[in-house]
N, C-alpha and C. Protein backbone atom coordinates (compact mmCIF):
# COMPACT_ATOMS: atom_id res chain seq x y z
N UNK A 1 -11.55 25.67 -1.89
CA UNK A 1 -10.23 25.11 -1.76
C UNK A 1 -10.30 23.63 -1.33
N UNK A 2 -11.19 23.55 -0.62
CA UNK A 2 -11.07 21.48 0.05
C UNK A 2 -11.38 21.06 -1.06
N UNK A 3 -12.53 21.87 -1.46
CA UNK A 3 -13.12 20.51 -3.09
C UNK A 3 -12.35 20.30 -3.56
N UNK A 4 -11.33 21.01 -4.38
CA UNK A 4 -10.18 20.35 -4.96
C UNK A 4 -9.33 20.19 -4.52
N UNK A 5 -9.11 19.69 -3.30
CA UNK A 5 -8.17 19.22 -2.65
C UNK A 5 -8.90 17.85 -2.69
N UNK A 6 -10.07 17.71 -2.78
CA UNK A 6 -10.89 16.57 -2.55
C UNK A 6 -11.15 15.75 -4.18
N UNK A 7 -11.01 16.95 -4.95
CA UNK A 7 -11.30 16.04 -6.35
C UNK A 7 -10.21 15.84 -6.26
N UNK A 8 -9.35 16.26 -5.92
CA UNK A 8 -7.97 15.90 -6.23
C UNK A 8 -7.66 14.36 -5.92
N UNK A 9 -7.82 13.98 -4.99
CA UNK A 9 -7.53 12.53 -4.25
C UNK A 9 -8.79 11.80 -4.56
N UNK A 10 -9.99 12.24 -4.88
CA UNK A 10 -10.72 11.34 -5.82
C UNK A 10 -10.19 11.30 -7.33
N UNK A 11 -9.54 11.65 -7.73
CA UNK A 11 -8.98 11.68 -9.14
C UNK A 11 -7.63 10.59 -9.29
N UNK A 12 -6.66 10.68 -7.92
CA UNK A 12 -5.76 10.10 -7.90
C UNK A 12 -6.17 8.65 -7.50
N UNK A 13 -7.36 8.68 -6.54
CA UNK A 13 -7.87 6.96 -6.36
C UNK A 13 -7.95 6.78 -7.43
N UNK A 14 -8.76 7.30 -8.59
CA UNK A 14 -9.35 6.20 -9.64
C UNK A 14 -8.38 5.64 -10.61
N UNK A 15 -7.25 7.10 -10.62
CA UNK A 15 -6.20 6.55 -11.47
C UNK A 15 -5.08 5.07 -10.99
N UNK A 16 -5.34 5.47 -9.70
CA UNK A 16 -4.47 4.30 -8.96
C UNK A 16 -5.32 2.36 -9.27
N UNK A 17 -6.65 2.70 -8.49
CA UNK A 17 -7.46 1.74 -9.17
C UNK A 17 -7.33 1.28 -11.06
N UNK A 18 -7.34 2.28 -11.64
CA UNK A 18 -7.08 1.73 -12.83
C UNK A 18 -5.73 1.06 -12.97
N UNK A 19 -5.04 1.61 -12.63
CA UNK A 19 -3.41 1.31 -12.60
C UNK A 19 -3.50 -0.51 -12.12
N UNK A 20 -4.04 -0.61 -10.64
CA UNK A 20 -3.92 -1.90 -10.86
C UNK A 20 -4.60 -2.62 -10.90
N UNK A 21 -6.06 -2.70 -11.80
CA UNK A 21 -6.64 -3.40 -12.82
C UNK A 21 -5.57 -3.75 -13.96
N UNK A 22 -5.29 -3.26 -14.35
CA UNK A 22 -4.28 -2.97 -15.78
C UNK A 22 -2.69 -3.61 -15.22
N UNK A 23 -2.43 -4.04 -14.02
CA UNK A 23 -1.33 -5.02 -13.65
C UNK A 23 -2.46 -6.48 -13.88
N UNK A 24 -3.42 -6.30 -12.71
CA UNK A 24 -3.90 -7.88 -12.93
C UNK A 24 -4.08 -8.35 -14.08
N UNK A 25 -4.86 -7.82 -14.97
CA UNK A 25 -4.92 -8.03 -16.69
C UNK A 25 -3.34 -8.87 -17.38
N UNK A 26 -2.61 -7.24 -17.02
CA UNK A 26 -1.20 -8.13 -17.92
C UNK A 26 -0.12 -8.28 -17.52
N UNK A 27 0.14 -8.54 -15.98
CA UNK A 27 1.25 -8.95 -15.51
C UNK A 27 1.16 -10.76 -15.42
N UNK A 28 2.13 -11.99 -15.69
CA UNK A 28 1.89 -13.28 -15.43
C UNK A 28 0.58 -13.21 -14.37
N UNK A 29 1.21 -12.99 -13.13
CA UNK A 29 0.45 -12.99 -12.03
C UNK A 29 0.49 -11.85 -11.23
N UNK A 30 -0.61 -11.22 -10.46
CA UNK A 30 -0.80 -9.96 -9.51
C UNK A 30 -1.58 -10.79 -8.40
N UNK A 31 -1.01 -11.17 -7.38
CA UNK A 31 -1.67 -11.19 -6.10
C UNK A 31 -2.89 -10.50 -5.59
N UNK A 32 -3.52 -10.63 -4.58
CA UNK A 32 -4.65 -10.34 -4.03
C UNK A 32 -4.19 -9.31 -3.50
N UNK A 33 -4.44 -8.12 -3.04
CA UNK A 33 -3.91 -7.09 -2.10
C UNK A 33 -2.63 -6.71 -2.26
N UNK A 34 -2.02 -7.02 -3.61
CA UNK A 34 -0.67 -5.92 -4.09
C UNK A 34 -0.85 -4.96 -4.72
N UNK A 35 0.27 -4.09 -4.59
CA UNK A 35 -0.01 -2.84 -4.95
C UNK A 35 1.29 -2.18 -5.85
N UNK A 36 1.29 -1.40 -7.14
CA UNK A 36 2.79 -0.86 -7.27
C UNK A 36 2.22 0.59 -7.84
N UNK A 37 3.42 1.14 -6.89
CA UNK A 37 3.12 2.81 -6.81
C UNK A 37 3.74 3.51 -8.19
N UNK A 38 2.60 4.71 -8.82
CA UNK A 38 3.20 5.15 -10.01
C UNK A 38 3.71 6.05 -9.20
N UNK A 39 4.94 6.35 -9.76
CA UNK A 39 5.44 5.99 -11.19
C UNK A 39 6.38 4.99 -11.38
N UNK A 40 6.21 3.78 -11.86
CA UNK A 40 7.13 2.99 -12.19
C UNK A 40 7.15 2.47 -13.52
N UNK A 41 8.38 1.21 -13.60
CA UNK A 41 8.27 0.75 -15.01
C UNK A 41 8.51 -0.46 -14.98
N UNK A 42 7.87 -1.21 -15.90
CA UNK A 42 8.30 -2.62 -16.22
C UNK A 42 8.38 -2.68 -17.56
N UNK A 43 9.11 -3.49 -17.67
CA UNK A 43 9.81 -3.77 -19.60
C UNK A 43 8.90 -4.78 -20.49
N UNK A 44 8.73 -6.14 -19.82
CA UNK A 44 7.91 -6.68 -20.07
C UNK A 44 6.93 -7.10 -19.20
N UNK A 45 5.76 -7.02 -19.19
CA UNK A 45 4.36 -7.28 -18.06
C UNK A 45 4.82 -8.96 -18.14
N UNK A 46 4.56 -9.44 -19.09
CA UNK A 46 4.38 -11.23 -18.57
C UNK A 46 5.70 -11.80 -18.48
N UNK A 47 6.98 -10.74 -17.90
CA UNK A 47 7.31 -11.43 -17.33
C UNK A 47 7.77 -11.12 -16.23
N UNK A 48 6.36 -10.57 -15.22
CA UNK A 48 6.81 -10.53 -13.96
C UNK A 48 5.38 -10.92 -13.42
N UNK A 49 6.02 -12.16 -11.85
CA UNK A 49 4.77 -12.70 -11.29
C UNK A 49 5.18 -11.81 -10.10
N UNK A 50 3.55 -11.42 -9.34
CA UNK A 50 3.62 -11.19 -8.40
C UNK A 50 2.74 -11.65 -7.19
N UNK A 51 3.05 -12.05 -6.07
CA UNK A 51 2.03 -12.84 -5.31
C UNK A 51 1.23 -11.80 -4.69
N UNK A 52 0.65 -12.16 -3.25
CA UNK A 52 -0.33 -11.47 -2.43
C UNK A 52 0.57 -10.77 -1.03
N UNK A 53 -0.34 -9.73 -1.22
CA UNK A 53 0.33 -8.63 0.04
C UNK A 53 1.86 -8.24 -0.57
N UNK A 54 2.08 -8.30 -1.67
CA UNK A 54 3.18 -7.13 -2.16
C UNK A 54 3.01 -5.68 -2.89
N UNK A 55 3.82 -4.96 -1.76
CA UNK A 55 3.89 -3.27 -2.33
C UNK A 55 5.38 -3.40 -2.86
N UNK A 56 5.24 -2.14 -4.29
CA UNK A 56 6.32 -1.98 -4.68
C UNK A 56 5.99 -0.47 -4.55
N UNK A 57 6.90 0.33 -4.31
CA UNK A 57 6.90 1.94 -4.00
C UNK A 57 7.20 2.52 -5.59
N UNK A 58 7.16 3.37 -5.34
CA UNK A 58 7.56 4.76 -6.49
C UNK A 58 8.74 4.35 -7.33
N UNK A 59 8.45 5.18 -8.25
CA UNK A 59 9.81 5.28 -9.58
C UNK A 59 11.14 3.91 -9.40
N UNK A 60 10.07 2.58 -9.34
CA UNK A 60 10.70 1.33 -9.05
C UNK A 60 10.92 1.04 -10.93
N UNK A 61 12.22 0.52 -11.10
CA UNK A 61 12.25 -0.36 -12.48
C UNK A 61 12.89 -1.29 -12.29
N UNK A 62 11.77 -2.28 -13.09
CA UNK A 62 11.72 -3.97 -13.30
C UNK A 62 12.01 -4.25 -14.50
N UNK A 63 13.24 -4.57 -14.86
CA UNK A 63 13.49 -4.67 -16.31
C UNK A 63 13.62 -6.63 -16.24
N UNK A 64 12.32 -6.92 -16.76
CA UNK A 64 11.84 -8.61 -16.61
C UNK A 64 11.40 -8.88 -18.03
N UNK A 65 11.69 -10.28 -18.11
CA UNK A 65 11.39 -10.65 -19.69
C UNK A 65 10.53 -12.15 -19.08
N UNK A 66 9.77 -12.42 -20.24
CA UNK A 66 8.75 -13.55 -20.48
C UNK A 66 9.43 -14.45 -21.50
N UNK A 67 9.73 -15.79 -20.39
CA UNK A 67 10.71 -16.72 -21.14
C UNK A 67 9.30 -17.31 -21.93
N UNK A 68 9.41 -17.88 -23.03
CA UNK A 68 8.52 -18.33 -23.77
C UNK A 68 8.70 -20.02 -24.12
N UNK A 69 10.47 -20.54 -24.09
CA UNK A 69 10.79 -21.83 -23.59
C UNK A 69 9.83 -22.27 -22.76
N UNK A 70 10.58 -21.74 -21.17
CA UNK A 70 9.81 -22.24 -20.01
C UNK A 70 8.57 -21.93 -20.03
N UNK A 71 7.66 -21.13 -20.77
CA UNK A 71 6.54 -20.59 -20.38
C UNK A 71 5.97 -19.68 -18.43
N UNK A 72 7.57 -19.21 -18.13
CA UNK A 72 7.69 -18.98 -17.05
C UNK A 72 8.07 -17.16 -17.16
N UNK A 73 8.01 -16.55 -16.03
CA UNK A 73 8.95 -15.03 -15.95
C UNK A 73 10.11 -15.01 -15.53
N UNK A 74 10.55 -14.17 -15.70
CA UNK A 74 11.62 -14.38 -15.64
C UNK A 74 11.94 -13.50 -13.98
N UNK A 75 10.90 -12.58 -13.52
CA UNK A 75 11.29 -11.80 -11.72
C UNK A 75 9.77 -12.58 -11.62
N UNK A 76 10.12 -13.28 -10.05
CA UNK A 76 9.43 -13.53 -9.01
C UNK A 76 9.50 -13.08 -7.93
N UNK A 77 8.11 -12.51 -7.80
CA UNK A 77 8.12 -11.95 -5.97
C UNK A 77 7.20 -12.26 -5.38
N UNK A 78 7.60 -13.64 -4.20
CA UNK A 78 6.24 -13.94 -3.88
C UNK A 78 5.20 -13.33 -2.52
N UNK A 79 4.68 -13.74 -1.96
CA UNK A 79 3.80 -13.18 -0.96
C UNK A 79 4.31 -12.50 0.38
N UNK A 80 4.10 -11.35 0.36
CA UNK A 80 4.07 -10.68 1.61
C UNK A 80 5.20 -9.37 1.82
N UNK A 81 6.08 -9.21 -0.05
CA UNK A 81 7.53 -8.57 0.08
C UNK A 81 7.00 -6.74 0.63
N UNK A 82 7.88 -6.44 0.41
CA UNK A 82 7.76 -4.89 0.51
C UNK A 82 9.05 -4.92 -0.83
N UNK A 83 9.02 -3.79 -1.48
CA UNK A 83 10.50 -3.07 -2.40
C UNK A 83 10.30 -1.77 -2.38
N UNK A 84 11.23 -1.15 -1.62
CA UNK A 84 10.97 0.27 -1.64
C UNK A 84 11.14 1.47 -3.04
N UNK A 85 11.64 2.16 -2.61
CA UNK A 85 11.35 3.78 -3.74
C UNK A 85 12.64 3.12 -4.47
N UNK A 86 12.63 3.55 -5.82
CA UNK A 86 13.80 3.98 -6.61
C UNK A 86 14.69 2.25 -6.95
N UNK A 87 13.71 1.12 -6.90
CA UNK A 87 14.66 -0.59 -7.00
C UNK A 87 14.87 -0.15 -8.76
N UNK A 88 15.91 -1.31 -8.78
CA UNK A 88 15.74 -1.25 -10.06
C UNK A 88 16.51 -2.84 -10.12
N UNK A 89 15.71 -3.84 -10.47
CA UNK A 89 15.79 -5.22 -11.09
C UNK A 89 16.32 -5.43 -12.30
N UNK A 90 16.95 -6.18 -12.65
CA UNK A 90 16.99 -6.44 -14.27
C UNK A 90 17.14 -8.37 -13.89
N UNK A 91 16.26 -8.39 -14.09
CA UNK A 91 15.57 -10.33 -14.76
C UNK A 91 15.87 -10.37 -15.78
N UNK A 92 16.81 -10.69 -16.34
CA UNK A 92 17.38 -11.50 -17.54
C UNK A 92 16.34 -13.31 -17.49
N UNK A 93 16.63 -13.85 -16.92
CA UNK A 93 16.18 -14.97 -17.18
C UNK A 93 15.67 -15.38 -15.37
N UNK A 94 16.46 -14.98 -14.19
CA UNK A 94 15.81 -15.77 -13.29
C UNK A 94 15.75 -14.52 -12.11
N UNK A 95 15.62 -14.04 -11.66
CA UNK A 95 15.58 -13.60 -10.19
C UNK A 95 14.40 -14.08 -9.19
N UNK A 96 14.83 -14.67 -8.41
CA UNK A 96 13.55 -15.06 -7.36
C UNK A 96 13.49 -14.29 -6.31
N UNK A 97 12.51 -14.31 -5.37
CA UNK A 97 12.42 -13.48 -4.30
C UNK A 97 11.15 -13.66 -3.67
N UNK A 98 12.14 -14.71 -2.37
CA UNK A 98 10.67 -15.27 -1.57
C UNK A 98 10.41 -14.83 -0.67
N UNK A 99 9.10 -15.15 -0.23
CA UNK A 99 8.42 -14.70 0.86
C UNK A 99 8.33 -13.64 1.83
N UNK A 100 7.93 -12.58 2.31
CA UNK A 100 8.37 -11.62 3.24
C UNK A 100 9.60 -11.14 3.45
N UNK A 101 10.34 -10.42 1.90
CA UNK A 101 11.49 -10.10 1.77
C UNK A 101 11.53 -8.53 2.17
N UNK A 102 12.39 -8.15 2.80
CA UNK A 102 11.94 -6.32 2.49
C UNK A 102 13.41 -5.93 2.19
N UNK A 103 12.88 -5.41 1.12
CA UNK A 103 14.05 -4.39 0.33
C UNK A 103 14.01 -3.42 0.78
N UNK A 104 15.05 -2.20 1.10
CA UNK A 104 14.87 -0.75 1.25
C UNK A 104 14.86 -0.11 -0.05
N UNK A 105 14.53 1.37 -0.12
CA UNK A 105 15.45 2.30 -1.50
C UNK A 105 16.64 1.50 -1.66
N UNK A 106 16.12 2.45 -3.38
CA UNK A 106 17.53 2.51 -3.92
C UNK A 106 18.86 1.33 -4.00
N UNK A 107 17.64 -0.06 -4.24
CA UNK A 107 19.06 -1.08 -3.95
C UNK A 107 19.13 -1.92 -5.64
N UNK A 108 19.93 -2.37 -5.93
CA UNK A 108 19.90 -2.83 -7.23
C UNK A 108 20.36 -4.22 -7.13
N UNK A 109 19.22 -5.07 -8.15
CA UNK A 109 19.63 -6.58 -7.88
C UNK A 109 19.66 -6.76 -9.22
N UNK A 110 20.49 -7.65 -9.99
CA UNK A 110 20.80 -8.32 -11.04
C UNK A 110 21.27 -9.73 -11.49
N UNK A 111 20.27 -10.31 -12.94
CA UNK A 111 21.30 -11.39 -13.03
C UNK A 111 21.98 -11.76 -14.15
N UNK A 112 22.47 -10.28 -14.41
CA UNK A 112 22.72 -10.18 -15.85
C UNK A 112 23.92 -9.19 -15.87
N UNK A 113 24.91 -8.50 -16.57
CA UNK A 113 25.64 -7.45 -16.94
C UNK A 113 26.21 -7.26 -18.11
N UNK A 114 26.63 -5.96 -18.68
CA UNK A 114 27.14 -6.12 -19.74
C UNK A 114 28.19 -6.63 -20.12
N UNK A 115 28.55 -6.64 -21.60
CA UNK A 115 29.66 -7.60 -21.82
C UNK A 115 30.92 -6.42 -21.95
N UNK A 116 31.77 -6.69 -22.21
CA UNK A 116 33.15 -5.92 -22.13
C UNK A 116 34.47 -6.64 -22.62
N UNK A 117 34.22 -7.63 -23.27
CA UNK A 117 35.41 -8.74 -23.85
C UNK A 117 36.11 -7.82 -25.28
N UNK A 118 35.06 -7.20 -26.08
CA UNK A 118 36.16 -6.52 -26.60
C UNK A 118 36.61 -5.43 -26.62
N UNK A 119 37.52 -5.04 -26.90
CA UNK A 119 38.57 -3.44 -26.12
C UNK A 119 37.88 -3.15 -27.86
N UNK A 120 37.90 -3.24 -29.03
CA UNK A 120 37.78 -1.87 -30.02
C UNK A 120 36.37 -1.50 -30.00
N UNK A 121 35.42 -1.89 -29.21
CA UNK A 121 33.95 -1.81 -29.54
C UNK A 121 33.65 -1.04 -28.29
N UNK A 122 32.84 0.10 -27.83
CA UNK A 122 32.45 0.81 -26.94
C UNK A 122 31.67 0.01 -26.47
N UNK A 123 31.25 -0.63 -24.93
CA UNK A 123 30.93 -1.18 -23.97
C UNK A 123 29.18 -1.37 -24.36
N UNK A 124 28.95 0.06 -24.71
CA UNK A 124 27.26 0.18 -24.67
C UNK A 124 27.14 -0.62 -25.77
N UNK A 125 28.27 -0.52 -26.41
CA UNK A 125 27.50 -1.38 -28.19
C UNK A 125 27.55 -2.89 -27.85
N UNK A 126 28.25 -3.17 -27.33
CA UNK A 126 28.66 -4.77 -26.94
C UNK A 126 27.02 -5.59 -26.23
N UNK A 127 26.28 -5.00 -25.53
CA UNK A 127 25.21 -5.59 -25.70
C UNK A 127 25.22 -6.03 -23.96
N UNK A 128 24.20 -6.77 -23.38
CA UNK A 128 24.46 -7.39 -22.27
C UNK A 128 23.75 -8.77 -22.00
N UNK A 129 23.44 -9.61 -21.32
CA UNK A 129 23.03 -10.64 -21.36
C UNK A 129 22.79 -11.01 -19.83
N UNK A 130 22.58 -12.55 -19.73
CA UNK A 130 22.36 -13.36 -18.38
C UNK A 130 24.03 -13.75 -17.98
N UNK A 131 23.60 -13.74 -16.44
CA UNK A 131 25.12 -14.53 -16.14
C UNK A 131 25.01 -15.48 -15.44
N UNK A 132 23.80 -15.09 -14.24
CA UNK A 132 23.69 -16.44 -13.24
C UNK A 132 22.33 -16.15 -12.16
N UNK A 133 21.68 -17.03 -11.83
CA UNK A 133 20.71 -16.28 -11.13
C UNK A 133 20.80 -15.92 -9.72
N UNK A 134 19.90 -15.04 -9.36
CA UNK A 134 19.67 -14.27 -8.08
C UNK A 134 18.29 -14.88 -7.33
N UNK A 135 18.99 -15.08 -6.27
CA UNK A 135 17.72 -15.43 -5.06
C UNK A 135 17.72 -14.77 -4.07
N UNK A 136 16.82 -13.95 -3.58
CA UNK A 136 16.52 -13.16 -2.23
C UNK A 136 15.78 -14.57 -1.07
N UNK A 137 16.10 -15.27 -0.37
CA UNK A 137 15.59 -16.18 0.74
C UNK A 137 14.18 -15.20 1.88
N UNK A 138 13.83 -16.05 2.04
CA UNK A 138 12.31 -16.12 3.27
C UNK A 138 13.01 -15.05 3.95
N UNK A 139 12.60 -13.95 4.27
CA UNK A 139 12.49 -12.91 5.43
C UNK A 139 14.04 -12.34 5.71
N UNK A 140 14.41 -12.25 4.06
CA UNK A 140 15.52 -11.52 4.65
C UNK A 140 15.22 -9.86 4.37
N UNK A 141 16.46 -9.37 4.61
CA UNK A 141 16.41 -7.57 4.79
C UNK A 141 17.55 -6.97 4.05
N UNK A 142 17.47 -6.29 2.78
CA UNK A 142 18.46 -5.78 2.25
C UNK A 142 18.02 -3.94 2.49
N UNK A 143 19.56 -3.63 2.80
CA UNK A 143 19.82 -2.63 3.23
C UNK A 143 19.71 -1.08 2.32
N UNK A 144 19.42 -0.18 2.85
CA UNK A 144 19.11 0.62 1.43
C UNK A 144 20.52 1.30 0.83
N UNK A 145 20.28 1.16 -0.66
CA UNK A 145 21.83 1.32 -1.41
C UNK A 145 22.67 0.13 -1.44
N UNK A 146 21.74 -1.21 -1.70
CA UNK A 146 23.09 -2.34 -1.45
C UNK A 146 22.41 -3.00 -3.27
N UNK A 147 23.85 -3.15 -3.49
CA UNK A 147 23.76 -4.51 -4.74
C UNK A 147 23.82 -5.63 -4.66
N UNK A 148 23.16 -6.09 -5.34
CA UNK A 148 23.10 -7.61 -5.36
C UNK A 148 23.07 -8.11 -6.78
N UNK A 149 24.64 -8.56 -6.95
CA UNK A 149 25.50 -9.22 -8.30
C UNK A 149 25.07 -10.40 -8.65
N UNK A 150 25.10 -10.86 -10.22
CA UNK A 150 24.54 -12.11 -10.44
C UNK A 150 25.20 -13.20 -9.43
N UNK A 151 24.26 -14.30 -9.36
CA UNK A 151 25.07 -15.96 -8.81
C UNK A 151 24.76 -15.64 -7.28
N UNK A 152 23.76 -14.63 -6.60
CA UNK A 152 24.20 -14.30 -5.22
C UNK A 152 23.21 -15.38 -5.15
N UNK A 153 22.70 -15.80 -3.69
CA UNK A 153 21.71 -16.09 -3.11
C UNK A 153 22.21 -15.38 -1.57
N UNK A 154 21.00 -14.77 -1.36
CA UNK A 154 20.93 -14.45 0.02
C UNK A 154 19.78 -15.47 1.07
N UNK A 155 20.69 -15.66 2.16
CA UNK A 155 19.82 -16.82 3.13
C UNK A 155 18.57 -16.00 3.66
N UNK A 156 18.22 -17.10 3.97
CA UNK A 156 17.02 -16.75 4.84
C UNK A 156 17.22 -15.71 5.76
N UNK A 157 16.54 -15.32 6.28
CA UNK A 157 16.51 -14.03 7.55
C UNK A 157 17.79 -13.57 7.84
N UNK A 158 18.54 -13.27 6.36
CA UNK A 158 19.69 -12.62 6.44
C UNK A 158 19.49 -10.92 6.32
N UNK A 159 20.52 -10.26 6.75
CA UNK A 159 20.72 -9.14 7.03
C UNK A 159 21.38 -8.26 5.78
N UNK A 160 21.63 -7.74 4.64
CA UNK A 160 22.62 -7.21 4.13
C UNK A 160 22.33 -5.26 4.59
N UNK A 161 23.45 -5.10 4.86
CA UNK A 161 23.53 -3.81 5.54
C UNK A 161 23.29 -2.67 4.30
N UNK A 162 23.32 -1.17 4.24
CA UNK A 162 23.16 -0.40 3.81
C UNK A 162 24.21 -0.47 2.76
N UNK A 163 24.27 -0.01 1.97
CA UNK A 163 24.97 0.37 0.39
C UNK A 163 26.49 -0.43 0.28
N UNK A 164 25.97 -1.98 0.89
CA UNK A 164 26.75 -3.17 0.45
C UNK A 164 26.71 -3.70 -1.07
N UNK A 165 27.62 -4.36 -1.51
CA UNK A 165 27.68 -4.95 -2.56
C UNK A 165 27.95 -6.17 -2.41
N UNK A 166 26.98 -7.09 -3.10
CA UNK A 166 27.10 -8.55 -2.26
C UNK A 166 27.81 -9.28 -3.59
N UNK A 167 28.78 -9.63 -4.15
CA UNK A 167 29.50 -10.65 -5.00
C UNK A 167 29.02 -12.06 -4.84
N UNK A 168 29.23 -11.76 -3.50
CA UNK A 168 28.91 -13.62 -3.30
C UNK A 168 28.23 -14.23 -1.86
N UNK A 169 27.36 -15.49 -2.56
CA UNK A 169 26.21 -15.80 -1.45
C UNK A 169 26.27 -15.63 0.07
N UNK A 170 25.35 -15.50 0.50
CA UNK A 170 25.38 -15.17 2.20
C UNK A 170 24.45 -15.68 2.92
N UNK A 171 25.28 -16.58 4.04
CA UNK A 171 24.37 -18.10 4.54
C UNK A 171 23.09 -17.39 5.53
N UNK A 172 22.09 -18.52 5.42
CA UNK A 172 20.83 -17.93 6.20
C UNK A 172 21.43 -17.81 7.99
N UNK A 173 20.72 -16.31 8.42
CA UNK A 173 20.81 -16.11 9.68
C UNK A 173 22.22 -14.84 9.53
N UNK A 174 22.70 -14.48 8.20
CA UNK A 174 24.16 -13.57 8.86
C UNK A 174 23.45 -12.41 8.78
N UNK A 175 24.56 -11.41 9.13
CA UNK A 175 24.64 -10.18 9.45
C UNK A 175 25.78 -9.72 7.93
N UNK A 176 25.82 -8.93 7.30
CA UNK A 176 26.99 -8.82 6.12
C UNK A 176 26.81 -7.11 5.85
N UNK A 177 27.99 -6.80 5.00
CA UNK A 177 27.73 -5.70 4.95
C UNK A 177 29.41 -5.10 4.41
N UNK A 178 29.60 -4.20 3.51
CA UNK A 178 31.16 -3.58 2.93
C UNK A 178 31.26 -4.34 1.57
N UNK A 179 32.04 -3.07 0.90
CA UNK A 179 32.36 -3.79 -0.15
C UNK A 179 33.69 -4.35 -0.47
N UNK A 180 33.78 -5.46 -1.11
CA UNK A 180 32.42 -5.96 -1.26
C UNK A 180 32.00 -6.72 0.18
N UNK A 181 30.81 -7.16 -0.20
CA UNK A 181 29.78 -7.58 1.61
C UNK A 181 30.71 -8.87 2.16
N UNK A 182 31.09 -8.67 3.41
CA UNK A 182 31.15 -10.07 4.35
C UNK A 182 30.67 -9.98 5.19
N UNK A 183 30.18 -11.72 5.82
CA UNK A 183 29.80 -11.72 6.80
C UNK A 183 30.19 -10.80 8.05
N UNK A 184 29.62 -9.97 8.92
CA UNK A 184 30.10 -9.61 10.19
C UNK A 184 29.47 -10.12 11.26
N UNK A 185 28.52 -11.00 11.34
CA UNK A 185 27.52 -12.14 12.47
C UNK A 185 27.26 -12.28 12.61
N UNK A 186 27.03 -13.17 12.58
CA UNK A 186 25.28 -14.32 13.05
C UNK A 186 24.33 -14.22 13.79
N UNK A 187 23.29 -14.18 13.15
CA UNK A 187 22.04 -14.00 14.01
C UNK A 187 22.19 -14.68 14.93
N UNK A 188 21.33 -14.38 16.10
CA UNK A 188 21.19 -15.46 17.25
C UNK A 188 19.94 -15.31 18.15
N UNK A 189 19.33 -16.44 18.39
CA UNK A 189 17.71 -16.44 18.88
C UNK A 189 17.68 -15.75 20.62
N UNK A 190 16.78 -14.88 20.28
CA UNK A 190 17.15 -14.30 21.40
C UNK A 190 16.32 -15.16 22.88
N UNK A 191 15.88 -16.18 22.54
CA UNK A 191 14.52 -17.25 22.90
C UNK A 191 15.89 -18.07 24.07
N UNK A 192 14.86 -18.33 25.20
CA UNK A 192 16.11 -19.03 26.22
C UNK A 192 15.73 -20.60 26.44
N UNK A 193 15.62 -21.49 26.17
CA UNK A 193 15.00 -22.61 26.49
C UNK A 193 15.12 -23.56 27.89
């Protein structure tokens, strides 16, 4: 019974190891010491960069495209994020996301939606596109179950609370949260000088 309990997790290392060989190969960029947990998905590999010391958890989808204009990706995540179980991105053309960001579950960021202008055509057929881009700021914290709508930027070491919907940007240092998200208050250093 241990042996295969033991091949077992020697079986799952190697697959994991292969797994991210096969990001560094064909993602833009894979950082030093990142990691993304199967089962997930990405739409297009080159066009998502990823820096160093980022985990992405389980049954995460990255729906990212490889601008070929810019010769750029279109989702950036740079060094140090966490994104928990169940994200689901859609990079149309820009989402950024800097430095030591931590996402919880289950939160959805976009910078794109579908179209809906005409009433005789069913919604799904109408197609969807870019609208405006998304920035996650240095060390902020989104809450698990919160959206984040094209055109947002979230500040720096901002707060967005649990299964908020953020419409619109939120200055570095708040506290936010309801839908849709407003500010409810400002960080404050807890440091006495």
């Amino acid at each position: 019974m241990y042996f295969l309990y033991l091949l077992k997790r020697i079986i799952l290392k190697l697959l994991y190891l292969i797994n991210q060989e096969h990001y560094k190969l064909n993602l833009n960029s894979f950082g030093r010491s990142s990691r993304i947990m199967f089962p997930s998905e990405i739409t297009e590999y080159k066009g998502l960069s990823i820096g160093s010391n980022v985990t992405i958890k389980s049954n995460s989808w990255l729906n990212c495209r490889y601008l070929p204009l810019t010769n750029a990706p279109s989702l950036v995540i740079q060094d140090g994020c966490y994104l928990g179980r169940f994200i689901h991105i859609n990079a149309f053309q820009n989402v950024y996301i800097e430095k030591n960001v931590l996402i919880a579950d289950r939160v959805h960021i976009s910078d794109a939606t579908h179209y809906y202008d005409d009433l005789d055509i069913p919604i799904i057929k109408q197609g969807a596109g870019f609208i405006a881009p998304v920035k996650l700021s240095e060390g902020c914290w989104i809450g698990v179950g919160a959206v984040i709508l094209p055109g947002v930027t979230i500040g720096r070491n901002a707060i967005i609370g649990a299964n908020a919907v953020v419409t619109k940007s939120i200055p570095d240092f708040a506290i936010a949260g309801g839908v849709p998200a407003k500010v409810i208050k400002m960080r404050e250093s807890k440091l006495n000088d």
